[in-house]
Structure formats: C-alpha cells, structure tokens
N, C-alpha and C. Protein backbone atom coordinates (compact mmCIF):
# COMPACT_ATOMS: atom_id res chain seq x y z
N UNK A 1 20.09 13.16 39.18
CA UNK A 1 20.22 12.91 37.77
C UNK A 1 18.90 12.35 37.25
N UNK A 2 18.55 12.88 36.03
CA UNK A 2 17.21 12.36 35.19
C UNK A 2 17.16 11.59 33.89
N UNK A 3 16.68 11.00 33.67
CA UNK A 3 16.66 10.71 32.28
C UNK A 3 15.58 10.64 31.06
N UNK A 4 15.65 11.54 30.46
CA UNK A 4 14.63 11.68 29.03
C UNK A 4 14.52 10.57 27.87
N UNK A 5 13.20 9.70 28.19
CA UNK A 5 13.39 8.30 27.34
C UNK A 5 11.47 8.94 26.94
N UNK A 6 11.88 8.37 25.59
CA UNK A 6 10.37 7.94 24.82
C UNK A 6 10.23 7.10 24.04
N UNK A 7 9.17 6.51 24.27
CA UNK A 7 8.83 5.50 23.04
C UNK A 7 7.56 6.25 22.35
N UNK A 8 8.03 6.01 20.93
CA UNK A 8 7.18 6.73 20.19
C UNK A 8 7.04 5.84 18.99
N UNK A 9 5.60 6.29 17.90
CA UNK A 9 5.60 5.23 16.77
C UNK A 9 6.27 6.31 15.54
N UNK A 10 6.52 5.49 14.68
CA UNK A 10 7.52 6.57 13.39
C UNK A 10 6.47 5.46 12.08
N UNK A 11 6.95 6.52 11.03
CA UNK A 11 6.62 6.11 10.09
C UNK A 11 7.44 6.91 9.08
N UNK A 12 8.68 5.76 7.98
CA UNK A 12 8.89 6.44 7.26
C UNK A 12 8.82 5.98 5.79
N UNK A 13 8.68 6.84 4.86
CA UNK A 13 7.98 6.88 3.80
C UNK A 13 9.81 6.32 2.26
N UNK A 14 9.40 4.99 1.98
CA UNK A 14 10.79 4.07 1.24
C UNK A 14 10.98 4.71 -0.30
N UNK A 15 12.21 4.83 -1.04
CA UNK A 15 12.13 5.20 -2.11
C UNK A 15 12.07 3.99 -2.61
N UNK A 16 10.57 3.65 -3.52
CA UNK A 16 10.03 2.74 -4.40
C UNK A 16 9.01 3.26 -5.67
N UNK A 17 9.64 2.76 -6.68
CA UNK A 17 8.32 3.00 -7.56
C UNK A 17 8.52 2.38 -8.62
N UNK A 18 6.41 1.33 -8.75
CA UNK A 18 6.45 0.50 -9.72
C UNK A 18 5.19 0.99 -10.21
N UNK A 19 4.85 1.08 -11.40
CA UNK A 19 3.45 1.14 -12.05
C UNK A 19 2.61 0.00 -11.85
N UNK A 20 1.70 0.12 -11.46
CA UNK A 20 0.29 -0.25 -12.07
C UNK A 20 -0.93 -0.32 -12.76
N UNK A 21 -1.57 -1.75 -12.66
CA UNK A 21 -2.91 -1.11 -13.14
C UNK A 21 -3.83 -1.64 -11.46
N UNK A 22 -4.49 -1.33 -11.12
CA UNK A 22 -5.31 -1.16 -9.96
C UNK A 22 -6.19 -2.51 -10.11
N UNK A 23 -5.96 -3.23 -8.88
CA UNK A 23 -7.06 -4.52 -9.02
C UNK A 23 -8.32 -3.77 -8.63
N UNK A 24 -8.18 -2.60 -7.76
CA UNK A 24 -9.17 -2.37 -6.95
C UNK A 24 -10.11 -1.26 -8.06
N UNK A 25 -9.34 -0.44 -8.40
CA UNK A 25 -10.36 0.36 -9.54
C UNK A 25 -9.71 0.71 -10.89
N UNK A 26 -9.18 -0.24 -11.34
CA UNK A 26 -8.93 -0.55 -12.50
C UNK A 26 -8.00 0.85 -13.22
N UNK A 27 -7.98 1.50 -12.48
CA UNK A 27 -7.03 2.71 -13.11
C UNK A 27 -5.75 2.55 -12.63
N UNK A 28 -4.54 2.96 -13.73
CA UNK A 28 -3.35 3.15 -13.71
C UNK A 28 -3.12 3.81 -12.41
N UNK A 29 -1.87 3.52 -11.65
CA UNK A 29 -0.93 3.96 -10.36
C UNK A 29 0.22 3.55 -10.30
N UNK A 30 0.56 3.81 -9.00
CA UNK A 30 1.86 3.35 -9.00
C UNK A 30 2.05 3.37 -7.18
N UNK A 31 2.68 2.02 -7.05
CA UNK A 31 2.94 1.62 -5.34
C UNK A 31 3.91 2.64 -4.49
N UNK A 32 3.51 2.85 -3.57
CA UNK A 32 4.15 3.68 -2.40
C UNK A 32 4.10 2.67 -1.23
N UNK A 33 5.77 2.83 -1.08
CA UNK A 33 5.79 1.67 0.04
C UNK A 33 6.63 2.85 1.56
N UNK A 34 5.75 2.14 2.77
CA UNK A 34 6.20 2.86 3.34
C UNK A 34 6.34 1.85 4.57
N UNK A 35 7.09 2.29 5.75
CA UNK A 35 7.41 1.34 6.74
C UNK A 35 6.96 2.14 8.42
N UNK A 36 6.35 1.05 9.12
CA UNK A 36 6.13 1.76 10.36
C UNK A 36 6.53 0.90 11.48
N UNK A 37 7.21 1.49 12.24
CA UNK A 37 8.01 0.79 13.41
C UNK A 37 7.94 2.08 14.93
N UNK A 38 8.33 1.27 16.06
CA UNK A 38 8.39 2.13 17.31
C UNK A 38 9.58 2.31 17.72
N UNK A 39 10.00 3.22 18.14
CA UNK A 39 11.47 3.41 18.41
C UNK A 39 11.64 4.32 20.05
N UNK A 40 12.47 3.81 20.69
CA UNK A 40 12.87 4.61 22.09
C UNK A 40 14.09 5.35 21.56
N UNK A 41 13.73 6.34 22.46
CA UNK A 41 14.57 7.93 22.36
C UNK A 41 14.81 7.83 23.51
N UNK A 42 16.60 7.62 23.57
CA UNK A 42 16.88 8.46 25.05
C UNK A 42 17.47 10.23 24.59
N UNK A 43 17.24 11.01 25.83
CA UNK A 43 17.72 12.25 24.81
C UNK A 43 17.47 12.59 23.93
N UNK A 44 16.06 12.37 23.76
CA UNK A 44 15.57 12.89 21.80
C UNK A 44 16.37 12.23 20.57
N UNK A 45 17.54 10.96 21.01
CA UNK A 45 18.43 10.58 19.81
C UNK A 45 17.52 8.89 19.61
N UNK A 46 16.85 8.54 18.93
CA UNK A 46 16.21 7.20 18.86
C UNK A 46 17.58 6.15 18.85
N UNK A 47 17.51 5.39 19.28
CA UNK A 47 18.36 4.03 19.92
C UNK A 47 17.90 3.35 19.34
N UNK A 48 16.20 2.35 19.63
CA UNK A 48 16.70 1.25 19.01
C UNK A 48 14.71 1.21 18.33
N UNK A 49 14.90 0.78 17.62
CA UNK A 49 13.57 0.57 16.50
C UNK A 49 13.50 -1.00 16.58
N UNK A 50 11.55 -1.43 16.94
CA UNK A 50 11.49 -2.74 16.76
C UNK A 50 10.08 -2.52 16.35
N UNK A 51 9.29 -3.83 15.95
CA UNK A 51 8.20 -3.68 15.59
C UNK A 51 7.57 -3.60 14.27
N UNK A 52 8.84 -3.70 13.63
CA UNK A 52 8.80 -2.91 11.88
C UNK A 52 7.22 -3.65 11.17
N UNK A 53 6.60 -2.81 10.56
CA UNK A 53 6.07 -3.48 9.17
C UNK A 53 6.40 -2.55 8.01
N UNK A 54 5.99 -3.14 6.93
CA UNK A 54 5.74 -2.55 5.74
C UNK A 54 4.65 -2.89 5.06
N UNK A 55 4.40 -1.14 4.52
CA UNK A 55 2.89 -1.61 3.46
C UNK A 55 2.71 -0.65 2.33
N UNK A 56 2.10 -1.03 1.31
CA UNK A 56 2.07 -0.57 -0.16
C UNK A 56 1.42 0.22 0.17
N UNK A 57 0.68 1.58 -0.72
CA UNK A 57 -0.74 2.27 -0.81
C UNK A 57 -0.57 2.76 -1.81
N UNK A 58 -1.79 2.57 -2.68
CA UNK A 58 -2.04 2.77 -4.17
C UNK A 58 -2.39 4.56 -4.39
N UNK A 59 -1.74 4.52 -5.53
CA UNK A 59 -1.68 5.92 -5.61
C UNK A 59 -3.07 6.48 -6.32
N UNK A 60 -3.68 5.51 -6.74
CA UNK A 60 -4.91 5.87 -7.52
C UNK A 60 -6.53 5.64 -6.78
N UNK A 61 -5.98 4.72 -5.89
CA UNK A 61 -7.81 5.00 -5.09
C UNK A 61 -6.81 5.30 -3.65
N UNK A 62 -5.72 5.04 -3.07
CA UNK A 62 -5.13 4.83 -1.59
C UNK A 62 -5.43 3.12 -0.98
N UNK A 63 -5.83 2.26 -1.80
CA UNK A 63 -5.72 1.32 -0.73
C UNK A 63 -4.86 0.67 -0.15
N UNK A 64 -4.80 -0.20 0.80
CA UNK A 64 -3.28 -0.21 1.31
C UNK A 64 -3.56 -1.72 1.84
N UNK A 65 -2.04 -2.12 1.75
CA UNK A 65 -1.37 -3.67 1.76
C UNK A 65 -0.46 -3.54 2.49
N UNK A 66 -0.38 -4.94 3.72
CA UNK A 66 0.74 -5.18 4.05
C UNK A 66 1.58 -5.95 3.23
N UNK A 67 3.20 -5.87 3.21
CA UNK A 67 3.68 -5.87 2.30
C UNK A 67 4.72 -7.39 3.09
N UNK A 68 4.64 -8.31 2.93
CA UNK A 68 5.61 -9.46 2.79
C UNK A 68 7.11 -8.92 3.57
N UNK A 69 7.48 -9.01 4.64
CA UNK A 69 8.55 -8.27 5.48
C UNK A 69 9.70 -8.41 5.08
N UNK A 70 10.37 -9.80 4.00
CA UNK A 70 11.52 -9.79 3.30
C UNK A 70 11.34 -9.29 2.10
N UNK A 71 10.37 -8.59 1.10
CA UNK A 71 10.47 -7.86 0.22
C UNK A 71 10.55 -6.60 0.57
N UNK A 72 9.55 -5.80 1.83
CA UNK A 72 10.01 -4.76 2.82
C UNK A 72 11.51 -4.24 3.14
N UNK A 73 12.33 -5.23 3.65
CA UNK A 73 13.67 -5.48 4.10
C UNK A 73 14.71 -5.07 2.62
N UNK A 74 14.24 -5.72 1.97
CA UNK A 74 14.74 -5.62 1.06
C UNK A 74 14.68 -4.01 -0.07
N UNK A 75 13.65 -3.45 0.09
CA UNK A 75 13.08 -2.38 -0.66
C UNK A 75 13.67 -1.37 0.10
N UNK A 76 13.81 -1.49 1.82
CA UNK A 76 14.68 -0.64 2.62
C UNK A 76 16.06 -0.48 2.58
N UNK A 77 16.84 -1.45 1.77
CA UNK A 77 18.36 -1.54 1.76
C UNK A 77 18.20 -0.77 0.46
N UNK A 78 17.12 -0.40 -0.17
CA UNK A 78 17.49 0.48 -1.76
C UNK A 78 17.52 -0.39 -2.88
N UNK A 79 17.39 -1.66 -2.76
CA UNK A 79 17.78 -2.97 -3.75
C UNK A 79 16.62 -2.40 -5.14
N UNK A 80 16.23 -2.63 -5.52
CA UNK A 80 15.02 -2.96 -6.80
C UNK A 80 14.45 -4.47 -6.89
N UNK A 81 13.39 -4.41 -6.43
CA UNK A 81 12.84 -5.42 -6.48
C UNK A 81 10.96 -5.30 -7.33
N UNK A 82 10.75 -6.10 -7.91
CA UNK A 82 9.33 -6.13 -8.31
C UNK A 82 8.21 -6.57 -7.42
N UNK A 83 7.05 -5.83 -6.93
CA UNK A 83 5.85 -6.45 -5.72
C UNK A 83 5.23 -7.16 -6.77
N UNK A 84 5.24 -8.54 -6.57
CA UNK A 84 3.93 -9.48 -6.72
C UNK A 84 2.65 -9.49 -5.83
N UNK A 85 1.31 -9.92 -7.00
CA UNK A 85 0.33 -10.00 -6.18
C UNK A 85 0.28 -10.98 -4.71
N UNK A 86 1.23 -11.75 -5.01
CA UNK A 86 0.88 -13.03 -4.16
C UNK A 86 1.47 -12.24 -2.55
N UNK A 87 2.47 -11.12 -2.71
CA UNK A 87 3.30 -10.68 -1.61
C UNK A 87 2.96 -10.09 -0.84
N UNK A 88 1.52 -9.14 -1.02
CA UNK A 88 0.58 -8.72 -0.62
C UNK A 88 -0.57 -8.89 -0.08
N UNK A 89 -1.00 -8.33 1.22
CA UNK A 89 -2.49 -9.04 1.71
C UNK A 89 -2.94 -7.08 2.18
N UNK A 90 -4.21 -7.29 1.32
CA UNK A 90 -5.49 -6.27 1.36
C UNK A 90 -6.03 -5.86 2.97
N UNK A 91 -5.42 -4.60 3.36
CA UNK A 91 -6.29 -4.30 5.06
C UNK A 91 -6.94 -2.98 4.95
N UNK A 92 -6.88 -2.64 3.58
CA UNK A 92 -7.91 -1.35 3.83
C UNK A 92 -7.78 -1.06 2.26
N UNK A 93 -9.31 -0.41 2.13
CA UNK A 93 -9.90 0.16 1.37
C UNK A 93 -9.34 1.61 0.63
N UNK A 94 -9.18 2.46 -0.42
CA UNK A 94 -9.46 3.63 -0.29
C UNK A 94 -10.48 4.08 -1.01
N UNK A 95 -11.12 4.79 -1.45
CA UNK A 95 -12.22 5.34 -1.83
C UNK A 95 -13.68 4.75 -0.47
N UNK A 96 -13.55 5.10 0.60
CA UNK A 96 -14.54 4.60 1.23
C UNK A 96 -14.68 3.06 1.08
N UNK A 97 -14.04 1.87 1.28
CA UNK A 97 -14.33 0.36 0.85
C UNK A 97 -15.36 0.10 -0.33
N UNK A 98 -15.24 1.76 -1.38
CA UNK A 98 -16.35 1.21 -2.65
C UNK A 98 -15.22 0.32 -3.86
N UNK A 99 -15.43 -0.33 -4.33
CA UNK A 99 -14.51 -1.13 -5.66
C UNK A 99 -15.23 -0.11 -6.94
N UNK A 100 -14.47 -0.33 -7.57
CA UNK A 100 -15.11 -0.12 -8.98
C UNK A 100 -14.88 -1.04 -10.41
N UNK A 101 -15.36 -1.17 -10.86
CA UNK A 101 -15.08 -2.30 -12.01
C UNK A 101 -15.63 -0.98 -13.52
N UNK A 102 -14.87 -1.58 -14.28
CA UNK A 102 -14.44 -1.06 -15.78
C UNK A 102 -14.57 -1.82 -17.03
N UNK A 103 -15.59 -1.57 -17.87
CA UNK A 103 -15.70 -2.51 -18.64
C UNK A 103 -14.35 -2.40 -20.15
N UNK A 104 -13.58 -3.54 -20.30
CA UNK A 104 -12.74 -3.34 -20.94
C UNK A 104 -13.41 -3.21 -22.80
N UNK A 105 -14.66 -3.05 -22.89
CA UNK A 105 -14.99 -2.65 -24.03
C UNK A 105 -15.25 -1.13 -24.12
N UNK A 106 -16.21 -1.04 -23.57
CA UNK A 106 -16.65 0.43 -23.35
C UNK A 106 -15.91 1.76 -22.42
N UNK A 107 -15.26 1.17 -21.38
CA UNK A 107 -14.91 1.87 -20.40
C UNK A 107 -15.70 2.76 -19.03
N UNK A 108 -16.74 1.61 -19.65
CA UNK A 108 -18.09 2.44 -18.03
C UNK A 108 -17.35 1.79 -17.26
N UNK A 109 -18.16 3.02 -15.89
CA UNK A 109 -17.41 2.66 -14.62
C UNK A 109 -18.57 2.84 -14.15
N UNK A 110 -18.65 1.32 -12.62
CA UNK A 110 -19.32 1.24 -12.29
C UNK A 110 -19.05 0.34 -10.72
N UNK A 111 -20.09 1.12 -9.86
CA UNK A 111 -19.83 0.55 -8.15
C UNK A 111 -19.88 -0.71 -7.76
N UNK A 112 -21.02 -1.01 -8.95
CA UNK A 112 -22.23 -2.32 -8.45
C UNK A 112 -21.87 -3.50 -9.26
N UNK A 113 -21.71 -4.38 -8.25
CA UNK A 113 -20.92 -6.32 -8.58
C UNK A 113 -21.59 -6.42 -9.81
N UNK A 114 -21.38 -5.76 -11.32
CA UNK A 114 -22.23 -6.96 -12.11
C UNK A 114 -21.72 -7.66 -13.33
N UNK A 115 -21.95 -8.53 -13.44
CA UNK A 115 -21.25 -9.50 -14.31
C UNK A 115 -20.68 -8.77 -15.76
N UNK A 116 -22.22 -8.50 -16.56
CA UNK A 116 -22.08 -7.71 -17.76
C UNK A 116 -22.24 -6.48 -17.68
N UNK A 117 -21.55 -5.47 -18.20
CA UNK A 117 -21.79 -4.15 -18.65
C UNK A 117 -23.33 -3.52 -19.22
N UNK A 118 -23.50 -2.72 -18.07
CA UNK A 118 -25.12 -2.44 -18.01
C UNK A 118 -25.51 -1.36 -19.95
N UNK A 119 -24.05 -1.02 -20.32
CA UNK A 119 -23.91 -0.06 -21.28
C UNK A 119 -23.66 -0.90 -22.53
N UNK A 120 -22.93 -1.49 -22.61
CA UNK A 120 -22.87 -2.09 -23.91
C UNK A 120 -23.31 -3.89 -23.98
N UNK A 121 -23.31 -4.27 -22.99
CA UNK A 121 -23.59 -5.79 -22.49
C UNK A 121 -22.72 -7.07 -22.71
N UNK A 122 -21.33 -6.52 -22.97
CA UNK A 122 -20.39 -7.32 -22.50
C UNK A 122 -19.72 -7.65 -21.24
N UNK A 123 -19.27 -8.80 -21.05
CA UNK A 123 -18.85 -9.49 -19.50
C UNK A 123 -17.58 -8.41 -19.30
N UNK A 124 -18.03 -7.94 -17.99
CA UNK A 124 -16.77 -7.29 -16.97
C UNK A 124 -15.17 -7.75 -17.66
C-alpha cells in the first residue's frame, strides 16, 4: 500500500472591493485582497491549510501590503469591512520601487522627491 501526500503553496484570490486614491502614485484604484497559505493533499483532496496570510495589491501601480490577519479573516468569511491605512504594512513596490507624486494644482507627474512643483511652483 502507498500513499499520495503533498504539500504545496496555494494562493487564492478574496471577493473585495474598495476604491482608492493611491498613496503610492496618487492615481485612483481599487484594493485586491488576496490570501496565501500551504496546504497538504492526501490523494490530490487538500486536508488541512496552515500558514495563512493576507495581502492587498493596488490596482493602479500593483503595490502590495500585508494585510492585518483579523481584517483578512474577516474579508474571507464575505463580511464587508473597510481597509484602513493603519491595517496595512508596505512589502513591495509596483512600478519598479519608483513613487510618483502629483501636484494637486497642476497635475504634473513626477519621479523625483521634490517639495514644490517644478511646473507651476506650488508645494506637492
């Protein structure tokens, strides 16, 4: 007699959706929360899942957050809940780790840390 066991990593993708505006590049999105955990398969039927996280990724540059594991938990039972900034911690970049900043007068966009707007010369 044999037995067919795997441990494998999963990732599955939560029904959530909240608008934003992007800390990271200032353009409108909206959060995609998704969850990744490891699970053993006996018989190709998965048994038991441990390991869980959850994390946001922005729909407008991709950057991505781990996401606070009882708002996670919670977003997985289907509930409605709102992500606060505070619930969130920053582990990756999207657009290559470039930021962009937007001047709320003019609307230049721009890569480079600078205080005032190189175009019209009002503060960021």
């Amino acid at each position: 007699m044999f037995f067919m066991m795997a441990i494998t990593d999963g990732r599955k993708d939560l029904k959530f959706s909240q608008m934003i505006i992007c800390d990271v590049c200032g353009k409108y999105g909206r959060y995609q929360v998704f969850m990744t955990y490891t699970v053993l398969s006996l018989f190709f039927i998965p048994c038991f899942k441990w390991n869980r996280h959850y994390y946001v990724q922005t729909s407008c540059c991709n950057t991505i957050y781990e996401l606070d594991p009882e708002v996670g938990k919670t977003i997985a039972r289907g509930e409605q809940v709102e992500i606060q900034p505070g619930q969130l911690m920053k582990i990756g970049s999207g657009n290559g780790g470039q930021t962009y900043k937007r001047c709320r007068s003019c609307g230049y966009e721009t890569k480079e840390d600078f205080e005032y707007c190189p175009k019209c010369g009002n503060r960021f």
